[in-house]
Protein backbone atom coordinates (compact mmCIF):
# COMPACT_ATOMS: atom_id res chain seq x y z
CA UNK A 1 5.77 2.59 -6.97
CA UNK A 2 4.00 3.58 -3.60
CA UNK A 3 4.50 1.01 -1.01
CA UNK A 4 0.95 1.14 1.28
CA UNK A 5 1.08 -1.73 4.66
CA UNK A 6 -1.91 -2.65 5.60
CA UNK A 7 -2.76 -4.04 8.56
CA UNK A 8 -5.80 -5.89 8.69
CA UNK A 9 -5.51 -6.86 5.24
CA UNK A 10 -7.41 -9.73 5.33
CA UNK A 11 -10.33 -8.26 6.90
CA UNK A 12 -13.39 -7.46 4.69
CA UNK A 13 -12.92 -3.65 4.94
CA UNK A 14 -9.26 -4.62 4.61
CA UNK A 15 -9.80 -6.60 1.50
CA UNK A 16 -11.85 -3.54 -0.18
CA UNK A 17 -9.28 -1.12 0.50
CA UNK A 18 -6.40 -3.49 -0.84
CA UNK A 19 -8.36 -3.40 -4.24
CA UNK A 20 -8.81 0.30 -4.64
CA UNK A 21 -5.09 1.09 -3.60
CA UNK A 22 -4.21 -1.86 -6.34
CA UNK A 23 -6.24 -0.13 -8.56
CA UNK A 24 -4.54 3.18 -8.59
CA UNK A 25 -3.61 3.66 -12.02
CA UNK A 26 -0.20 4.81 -13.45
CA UNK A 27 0.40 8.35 -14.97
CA UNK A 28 0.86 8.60 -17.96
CA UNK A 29 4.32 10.67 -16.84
CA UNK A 30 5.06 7.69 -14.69
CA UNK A 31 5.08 5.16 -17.29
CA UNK A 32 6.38 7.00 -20.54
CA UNK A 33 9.38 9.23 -20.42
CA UNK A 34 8.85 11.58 -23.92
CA UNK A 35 12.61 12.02 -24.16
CA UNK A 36 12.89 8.12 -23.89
CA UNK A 37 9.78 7.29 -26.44
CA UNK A 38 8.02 3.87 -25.67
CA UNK A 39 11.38 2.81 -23.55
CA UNK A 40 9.65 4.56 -20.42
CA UNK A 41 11.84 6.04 -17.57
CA UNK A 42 13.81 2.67 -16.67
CA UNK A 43 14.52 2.20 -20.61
CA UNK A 44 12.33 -1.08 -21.52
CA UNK A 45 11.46 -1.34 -24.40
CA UNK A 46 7.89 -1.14 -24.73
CA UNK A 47 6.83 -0.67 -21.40
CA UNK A 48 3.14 -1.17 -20.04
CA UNK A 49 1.65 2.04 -19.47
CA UNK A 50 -1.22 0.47 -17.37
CA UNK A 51 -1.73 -1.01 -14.17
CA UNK A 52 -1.23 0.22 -10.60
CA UNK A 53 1.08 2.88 -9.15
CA UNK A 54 0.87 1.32 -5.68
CA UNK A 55 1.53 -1.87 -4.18
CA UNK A 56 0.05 -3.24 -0.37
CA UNK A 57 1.98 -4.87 1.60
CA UNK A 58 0.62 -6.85 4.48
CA UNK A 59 1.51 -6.87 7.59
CA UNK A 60 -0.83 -8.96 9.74
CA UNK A 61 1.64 -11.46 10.86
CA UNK A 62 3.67 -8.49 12.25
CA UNK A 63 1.18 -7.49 14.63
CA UNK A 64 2.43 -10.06 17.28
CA UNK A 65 6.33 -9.77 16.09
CA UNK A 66 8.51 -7.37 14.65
CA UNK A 67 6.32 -4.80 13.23
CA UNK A 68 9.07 -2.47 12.10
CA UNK A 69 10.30 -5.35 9.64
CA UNK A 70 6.96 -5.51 7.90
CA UNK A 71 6.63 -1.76 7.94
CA UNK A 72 10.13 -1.31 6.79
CA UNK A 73 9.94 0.47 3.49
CA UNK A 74 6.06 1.80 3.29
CA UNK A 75 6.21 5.47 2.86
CA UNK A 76 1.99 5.09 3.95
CA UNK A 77 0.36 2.52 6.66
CA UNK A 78 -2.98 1.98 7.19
CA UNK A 79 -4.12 0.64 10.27
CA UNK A 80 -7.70 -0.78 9.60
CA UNK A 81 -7.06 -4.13 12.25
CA UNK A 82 -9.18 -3.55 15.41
CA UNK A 83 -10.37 -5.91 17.67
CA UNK A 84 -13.90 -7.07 19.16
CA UNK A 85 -14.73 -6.26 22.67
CA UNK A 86 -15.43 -9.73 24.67
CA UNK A 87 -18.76 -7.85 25.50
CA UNK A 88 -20.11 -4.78 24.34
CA UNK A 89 -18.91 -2.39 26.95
CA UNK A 90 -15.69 -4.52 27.69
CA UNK A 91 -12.28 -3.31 26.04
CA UNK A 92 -10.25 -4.52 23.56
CA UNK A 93 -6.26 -4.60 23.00
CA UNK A 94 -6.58 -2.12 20.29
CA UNK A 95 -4.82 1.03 22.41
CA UNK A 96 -1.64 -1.23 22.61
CA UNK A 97 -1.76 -2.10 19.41
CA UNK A 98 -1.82 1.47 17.99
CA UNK A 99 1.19 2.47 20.28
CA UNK A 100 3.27 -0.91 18.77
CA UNK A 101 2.11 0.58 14.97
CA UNK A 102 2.84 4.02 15.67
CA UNK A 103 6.50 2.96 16.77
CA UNK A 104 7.11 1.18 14.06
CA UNK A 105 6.02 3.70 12.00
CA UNK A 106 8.18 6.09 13.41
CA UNK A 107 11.36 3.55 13.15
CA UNK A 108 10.07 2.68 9.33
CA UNK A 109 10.17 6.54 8.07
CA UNK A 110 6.97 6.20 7.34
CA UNK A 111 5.25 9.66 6.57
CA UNK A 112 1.29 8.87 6.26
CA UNK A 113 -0.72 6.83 8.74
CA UNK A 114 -4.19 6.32 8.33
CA UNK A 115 -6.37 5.10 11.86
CA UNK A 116 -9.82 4.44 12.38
CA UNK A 117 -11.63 5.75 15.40
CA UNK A 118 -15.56 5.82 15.64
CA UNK A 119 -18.05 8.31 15.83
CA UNK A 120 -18.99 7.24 19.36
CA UNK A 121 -16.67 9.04 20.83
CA UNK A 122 -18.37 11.89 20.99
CA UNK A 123 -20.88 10.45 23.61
CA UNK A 124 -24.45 10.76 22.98
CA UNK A 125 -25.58 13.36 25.05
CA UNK A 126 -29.23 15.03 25.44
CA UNK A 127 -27.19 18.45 24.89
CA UNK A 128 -25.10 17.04 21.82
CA UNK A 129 -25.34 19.35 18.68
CA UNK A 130 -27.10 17.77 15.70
CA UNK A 131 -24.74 17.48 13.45
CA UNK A 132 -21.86 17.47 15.47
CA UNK A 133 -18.26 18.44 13.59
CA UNK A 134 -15.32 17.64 13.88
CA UNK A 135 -13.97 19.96 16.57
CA UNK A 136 -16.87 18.83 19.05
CA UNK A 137 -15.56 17.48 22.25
CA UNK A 138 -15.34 14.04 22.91
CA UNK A 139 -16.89 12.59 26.13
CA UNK A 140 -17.48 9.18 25.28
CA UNK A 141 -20.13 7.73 28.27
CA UNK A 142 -19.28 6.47 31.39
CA UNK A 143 -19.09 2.96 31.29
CA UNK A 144 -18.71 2.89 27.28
CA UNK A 145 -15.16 1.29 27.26
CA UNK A 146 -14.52 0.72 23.57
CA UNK A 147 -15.61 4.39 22.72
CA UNK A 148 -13.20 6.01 25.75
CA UNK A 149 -10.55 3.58 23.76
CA UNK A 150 -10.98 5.33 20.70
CA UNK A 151 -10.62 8.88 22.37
CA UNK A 152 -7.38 7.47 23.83
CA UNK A 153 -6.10 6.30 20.42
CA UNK A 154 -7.27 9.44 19.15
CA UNK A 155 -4.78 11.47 21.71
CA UNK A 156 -1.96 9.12 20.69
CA UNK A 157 -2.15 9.80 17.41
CA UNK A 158 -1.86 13.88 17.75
CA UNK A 159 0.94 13.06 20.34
CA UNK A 160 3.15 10.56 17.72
CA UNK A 161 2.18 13.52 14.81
CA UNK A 162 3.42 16.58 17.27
CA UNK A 163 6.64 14.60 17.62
CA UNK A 164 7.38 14.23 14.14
CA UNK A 165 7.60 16.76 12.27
CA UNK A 166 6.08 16.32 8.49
CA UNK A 167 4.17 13.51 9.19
CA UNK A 168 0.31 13.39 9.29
CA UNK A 169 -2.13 11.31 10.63
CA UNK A 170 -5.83 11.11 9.16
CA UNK A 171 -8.30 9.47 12.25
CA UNK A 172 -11.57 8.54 10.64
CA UNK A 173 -14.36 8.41 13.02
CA UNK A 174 -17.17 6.20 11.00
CA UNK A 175 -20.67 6.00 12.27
CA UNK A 176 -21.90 2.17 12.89
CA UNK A 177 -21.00 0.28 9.60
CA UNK A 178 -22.45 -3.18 8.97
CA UNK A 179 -19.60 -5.72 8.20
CA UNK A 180 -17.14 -3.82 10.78
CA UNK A 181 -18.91 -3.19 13.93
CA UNK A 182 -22.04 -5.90 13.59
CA UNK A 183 -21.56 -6.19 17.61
CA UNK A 184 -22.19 -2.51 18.19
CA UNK A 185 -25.40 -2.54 15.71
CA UNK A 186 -26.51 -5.55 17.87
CA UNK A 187 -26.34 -3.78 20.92
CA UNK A 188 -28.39 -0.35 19.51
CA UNK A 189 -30.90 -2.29 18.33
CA UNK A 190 -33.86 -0.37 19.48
CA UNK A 191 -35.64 -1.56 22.27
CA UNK A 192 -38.98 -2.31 23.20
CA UNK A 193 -39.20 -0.07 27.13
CA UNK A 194 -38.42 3.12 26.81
CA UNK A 195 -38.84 5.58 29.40
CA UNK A 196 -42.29 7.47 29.08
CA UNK A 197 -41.04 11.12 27.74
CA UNK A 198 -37.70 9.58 25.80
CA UNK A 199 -38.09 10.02 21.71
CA UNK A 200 -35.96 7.42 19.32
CA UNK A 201 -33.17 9.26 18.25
CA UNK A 202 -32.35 9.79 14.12
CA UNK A 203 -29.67 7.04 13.46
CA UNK A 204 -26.85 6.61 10.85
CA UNK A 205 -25.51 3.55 9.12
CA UNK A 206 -22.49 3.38 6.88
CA UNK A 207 -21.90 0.85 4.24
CA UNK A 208 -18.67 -0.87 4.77
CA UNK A 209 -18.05 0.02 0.69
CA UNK A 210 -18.09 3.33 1.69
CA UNK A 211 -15.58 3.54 5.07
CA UNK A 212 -13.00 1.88 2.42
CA UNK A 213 -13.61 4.59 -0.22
CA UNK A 214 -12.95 6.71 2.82
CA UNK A 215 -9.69 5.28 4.04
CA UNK A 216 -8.18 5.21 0.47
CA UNK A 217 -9.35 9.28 0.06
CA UNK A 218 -7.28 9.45 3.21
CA UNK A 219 -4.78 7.78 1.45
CA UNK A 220 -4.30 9.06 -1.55
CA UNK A 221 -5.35 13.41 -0.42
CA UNK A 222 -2.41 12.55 3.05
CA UNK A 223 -5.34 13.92 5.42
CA UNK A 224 -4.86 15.48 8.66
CA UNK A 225 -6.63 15.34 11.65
CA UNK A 226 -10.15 13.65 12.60
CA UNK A 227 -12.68 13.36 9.73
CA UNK A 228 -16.18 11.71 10.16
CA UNK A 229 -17.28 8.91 7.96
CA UNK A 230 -21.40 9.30 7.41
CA UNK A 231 -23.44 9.56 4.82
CA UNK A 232 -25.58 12.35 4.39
CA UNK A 233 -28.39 13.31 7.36
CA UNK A 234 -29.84 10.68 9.34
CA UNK A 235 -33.08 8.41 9.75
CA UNK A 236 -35.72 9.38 12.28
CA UNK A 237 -36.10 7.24 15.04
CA UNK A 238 -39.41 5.70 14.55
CA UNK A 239 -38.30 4.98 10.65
CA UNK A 240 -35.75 3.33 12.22
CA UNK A 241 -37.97 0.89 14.11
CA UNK A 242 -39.52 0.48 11.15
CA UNK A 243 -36.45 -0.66 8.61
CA UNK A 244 -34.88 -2.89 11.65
CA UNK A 245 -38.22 -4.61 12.16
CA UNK A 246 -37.92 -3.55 15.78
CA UNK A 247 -41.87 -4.19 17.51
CA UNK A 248 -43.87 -1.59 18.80
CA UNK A 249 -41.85 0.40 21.88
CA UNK A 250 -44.09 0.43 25.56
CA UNK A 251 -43.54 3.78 27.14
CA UNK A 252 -43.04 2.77 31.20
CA UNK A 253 -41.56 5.57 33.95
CA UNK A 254 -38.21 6.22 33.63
CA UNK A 255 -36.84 3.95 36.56
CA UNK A 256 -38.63 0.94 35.65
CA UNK A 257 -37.92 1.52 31.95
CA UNK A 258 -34.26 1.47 33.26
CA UNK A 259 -34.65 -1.55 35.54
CA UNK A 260 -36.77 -3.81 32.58
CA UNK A 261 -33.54 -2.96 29.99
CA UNK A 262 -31.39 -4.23 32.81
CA UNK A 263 -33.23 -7.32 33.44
CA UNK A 264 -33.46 -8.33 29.61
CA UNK A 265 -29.64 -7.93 29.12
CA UNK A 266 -28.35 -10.14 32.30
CA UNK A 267 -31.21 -12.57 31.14
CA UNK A 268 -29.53 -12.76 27.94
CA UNK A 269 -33.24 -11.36 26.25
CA UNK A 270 -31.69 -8.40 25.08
CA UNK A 271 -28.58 -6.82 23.54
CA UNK A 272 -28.58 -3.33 25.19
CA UNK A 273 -26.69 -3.07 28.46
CA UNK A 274 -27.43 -0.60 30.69
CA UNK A 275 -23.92 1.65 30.00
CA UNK A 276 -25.24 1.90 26.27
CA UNK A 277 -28.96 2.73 26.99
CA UNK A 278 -27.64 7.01 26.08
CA UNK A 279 -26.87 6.06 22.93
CA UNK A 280 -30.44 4.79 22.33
CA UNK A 281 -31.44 7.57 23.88
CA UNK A 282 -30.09 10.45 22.62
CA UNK A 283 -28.78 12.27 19.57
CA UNK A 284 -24.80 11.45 18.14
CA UNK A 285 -25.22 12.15 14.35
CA UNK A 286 -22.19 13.41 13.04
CA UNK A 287 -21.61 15.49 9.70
CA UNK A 288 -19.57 14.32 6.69
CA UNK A 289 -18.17 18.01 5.12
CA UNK A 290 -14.86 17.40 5.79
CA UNK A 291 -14.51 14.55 4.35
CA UNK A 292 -16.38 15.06 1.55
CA UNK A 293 -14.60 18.86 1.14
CA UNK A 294 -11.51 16.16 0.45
CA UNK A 295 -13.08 14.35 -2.47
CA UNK A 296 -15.47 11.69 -0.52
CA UNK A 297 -18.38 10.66 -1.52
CA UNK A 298 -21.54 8.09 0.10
CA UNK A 299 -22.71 5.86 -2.92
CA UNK A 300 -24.93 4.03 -0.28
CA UNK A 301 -27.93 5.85 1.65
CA UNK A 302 -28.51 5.77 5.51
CA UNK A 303 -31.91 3.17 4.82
CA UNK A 304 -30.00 0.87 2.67
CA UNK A 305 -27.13 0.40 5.00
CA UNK A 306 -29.95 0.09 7.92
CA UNK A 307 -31.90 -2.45 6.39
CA UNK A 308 -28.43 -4.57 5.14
CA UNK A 309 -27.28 -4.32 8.90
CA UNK A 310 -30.55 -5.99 10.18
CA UNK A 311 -32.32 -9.07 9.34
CA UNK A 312 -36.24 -8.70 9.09
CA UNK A 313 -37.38 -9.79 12.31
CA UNK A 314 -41.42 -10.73 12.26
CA UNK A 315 -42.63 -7.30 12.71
CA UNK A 316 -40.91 -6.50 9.33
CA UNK A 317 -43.13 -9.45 7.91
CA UNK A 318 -46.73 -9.02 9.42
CA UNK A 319 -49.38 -7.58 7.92
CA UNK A 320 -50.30 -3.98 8.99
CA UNK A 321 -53.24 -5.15 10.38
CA UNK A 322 -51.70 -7.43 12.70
CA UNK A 323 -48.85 -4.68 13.75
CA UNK A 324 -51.85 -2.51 14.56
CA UNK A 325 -54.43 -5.00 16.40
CA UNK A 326 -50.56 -5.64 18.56
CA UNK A 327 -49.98 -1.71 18.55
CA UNK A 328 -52.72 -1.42 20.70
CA UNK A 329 -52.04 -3.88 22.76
CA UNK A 330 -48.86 -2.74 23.55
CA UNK A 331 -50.25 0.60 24.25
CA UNK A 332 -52.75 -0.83 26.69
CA UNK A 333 -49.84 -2.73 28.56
CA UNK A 334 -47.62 0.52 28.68
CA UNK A 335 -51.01 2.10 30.02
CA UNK A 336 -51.45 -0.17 32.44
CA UNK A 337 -47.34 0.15 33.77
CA UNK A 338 -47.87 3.57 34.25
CA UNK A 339 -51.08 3.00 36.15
CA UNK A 340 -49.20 0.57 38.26
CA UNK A 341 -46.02 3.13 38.52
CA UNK A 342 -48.57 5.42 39.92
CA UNK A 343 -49.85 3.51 42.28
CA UNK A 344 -46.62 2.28 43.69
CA UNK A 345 -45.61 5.77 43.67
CA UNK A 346 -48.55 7.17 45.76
CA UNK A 347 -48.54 4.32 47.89
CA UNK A 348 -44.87 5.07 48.84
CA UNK A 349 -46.01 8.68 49.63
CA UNK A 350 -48.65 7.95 51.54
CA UNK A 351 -46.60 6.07 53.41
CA UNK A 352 -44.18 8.44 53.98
């Protein structure tokens, strides 16, 4: 029987995987030995032919101890415990903890880790390819510390699997799943400035069944090397508004677009701060063929995981006369910034 720790087994993506790798049925060649008849390979006597050919073993209350004693004797580990940053661009102790599982890994024998990363590493960038692959550069954003963590426990991982030989290492780079990174959804939600020549970039939302299907394809195929985790394609930006029940966006000059986003997050009015405004701003969908060249495949679209990950706010709910009498309201206010922004603007020059 496979032996497959888990960390973050308790977790609800942790919970998900721990019943598919249960559920891994026995071969027929595993449970019946022909030369033996119904005694089976360890010679009982009518011997079960069902059930699973893997066991987990958990190892969350390692994570602060010995690891290597609740590692000892996996042949696979999969690492799906990762923490929440205290704020959206703060950090999280999840580089350390990679370095403590990778060394116990390494002490254990084990021969298969599995690590999750996120597809925000690869920055969102107005030059950023749509889709981008797997061998795109990462250049997470300045500022953006959980997504330059992931990048770092990306280079850790090729570092541990260069130093031992015949192991491999699958890093799956999901794009924003509800259940596992709520915070991060929170924090994209799209906003209602936006600078006056900006266009709402598509968007891509896993289901959390699906990033478990995921890890236990990793699993089960021993994967190598960074793999996306998306469904297929991506939702343009204004259906996006539209599933998240986000209002109608007012188009102000850039600066002052920049300035209101600030002012709503340190007022606590809004959930973008100002080192994540890119990624509202520009393109970071990511494409799924490796993974799904392995075997993988989305059983949950882009809009249903979007409308799952957000509550229907009122705009969701009015009537679409309503949205369009406010519509044009909001046009008439974004009108009116940039008439303002003008005249600031000339009145500075004239100045000058």
């Amino acid at each position: 029987m496979l032996t497959v720790a888990v960390t973050g087994a308790d977790t609800v993506l942790g919970r998900k995987v721990r019943a598919l790798v249960e559920a891994d049925p026995i071969e027929p060649s595993d449970a019946t030995d022909p030369a033996l008849g119904d005694a089976g390979p360890a010679g009982a006597a009518g011997a079960d032919p069902s059930g699973s050919s893997a066991r987990v073993q958990p190892v969350d209350d390692g994570l602060s101890g010995d690891l290597k004693r609740h590692v000892e004797g996996a042949e696979v580990l999969l690492h799906l415990a990762t923490g929440e940053p205290p704020t959206p661009t703060g950090g999280t102790s999840d580089v350390e903890a990679v370095r403590r599982v990778l060394d116990a890994a390494s002490a254990a024998g084990v021969h298969h880790v599995v690590l999750l990363s996120d597809a925000t590493v690869y920055g969102a960038w107005p030059n950023n390819p749509v889709p981008l692959t797997e061998s795109a550069v990462l250049r997470p954003n300045p500022g953006f510390i959980y997504a330059s963590e992931r990048a770092e426990i990306e280079r850790l991982a090729g570092e541990w699997r260069s130093a031992h030989p015949g192991t491999t290492v699958a890093v799956l780079r999901p794009v924003r799943t509800p259940g596992r990174s709520d915070w991060l959804i929170r924090a994209l939600r799209p906003a209602p400035a936006v600078p006056e020549l900006a266009v709402d970039p598509p968007a891509q939302f896993l289901h959390i069944d699906d990033l478990a299907s995921a890890v236990d394809v990793a699993r089960r195929q021993r994967l190598d090397g960074a793999f996306n985790v998306a469904p297929d394609q991506a939702i343009p930006g204004d259906e996006v508004r539209s599933l998240t029940g986000a209002g109608p966006k007012v188009r102000l000059p850039e600066r002052l677009a920049d300035r209101f986003t600030t002012w709503r997050f340190r007022s606590g009015l809004g959930p973008t701060p100002p080192e994540l405004v890119p990624y509202t701003l520009h393109p970071w969908v990511v494409a799924n063929d490796g993974l799904r060249a392995a075997g993988w495949t989305p059983q949950v679209t882009n809009e249903e995981a979007c409308v799952e990950a957000h509550e229907a706010g009122p705009w969701a709910t009015m009537s679409p006369r309503r949205r369009q009498e406010i519509a044009l309201g909001v046009a008439g206010v974004g009108l009116a910034g940039l008439t303002t922004g003008g005249a600031l603007a000339l009145r500075r020059f004239l100045r000058r």
